[in-house]
Protein backbone atom coordinates (compact mmCIF):
# COMPACT_ATOMS: atom_id res chain seq x y z
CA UNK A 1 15.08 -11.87 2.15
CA UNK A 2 15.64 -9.58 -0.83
CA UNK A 3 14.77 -11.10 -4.26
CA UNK A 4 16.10 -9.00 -7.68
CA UNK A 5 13.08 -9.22 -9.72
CA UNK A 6 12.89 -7.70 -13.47
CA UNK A 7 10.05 -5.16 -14.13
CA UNK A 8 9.04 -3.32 -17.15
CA UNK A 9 10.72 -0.18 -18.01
CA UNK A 10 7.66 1.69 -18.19
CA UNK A 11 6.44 0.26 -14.57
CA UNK A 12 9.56 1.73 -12.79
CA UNK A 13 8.92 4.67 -14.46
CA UNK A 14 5.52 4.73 -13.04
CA UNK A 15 6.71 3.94 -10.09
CA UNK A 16 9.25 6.81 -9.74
CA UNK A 17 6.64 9.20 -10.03
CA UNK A 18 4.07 8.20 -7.99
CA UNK A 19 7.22 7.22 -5.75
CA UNK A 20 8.20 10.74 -5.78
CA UNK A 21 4.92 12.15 -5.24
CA UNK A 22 4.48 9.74 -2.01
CA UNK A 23 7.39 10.45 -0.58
CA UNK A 24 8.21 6.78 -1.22
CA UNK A 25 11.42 4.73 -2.85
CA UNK A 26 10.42 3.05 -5.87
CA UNK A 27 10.64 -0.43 -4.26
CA UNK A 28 8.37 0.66 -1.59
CA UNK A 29 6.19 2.50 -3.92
CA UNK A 30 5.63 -0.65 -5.80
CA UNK A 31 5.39 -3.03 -2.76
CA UNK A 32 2.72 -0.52 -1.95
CA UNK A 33 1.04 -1.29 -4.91
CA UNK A 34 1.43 -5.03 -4.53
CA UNK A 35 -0.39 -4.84 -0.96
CA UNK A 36 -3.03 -2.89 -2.19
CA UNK A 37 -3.47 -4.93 -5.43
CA UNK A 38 -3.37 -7.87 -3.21
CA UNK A 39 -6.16 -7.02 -0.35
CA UNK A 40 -8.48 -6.08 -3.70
CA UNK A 41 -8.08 -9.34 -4.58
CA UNK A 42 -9.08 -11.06 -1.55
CA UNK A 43 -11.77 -8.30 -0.86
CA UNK A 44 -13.39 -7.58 -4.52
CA UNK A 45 -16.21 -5.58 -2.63
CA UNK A 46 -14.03 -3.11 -1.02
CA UNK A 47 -13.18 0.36 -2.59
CA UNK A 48 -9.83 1.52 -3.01
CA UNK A 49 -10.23 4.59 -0.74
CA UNK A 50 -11.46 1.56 1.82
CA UNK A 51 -8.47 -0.42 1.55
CA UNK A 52 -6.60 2.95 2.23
CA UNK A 53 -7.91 3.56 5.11
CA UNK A 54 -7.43 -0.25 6.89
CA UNK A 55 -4.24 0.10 5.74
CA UNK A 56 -3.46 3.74 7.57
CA UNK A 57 -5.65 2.39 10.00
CA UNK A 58 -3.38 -0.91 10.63
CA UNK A 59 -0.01 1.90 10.90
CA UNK A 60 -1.73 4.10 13.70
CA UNK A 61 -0.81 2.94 17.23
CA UNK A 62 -3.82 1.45 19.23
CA UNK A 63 -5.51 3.66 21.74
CA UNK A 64 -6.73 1.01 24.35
CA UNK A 65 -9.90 -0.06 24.85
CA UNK A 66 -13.07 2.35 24.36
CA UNK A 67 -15.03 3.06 27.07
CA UNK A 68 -18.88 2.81 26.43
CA UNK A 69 -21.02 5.07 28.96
């Protein structure tokens, strides 16, 4: 369900160039934002480069169970 919601000039501006940068539209650049702004909420301890890498983490397909020898 797709909600119009009204931002700040200066945010979608933001947006559009980080958007640009990240290959990204600006509504997914700034539901990108959201999601991170969100899990740093829940986890306060984590670093942003950690909540990067969960979240590339969470996009890669799984590679079955590992094997210990």
């Amino acid at each position: 369900m797709s909600v119009n919601v009204k931002l700040p000039e200066s945010l979608i501006n933001q947006a559009k160039q980080y958007a640009q940068i990240e290959h990204r539209s600006i509504p997914k650049q700034i539901e990108y934002w959201s999601r991170i702004g969100k899990i740093a909420e829940e986890n306060p301890d984590l670093t942003f480069t950690m909540i990067r890498q969960i979240m590339i983490a969470d996009l890669e397909e799984p590679s079955g169970e590992y094997q210990f020898d």
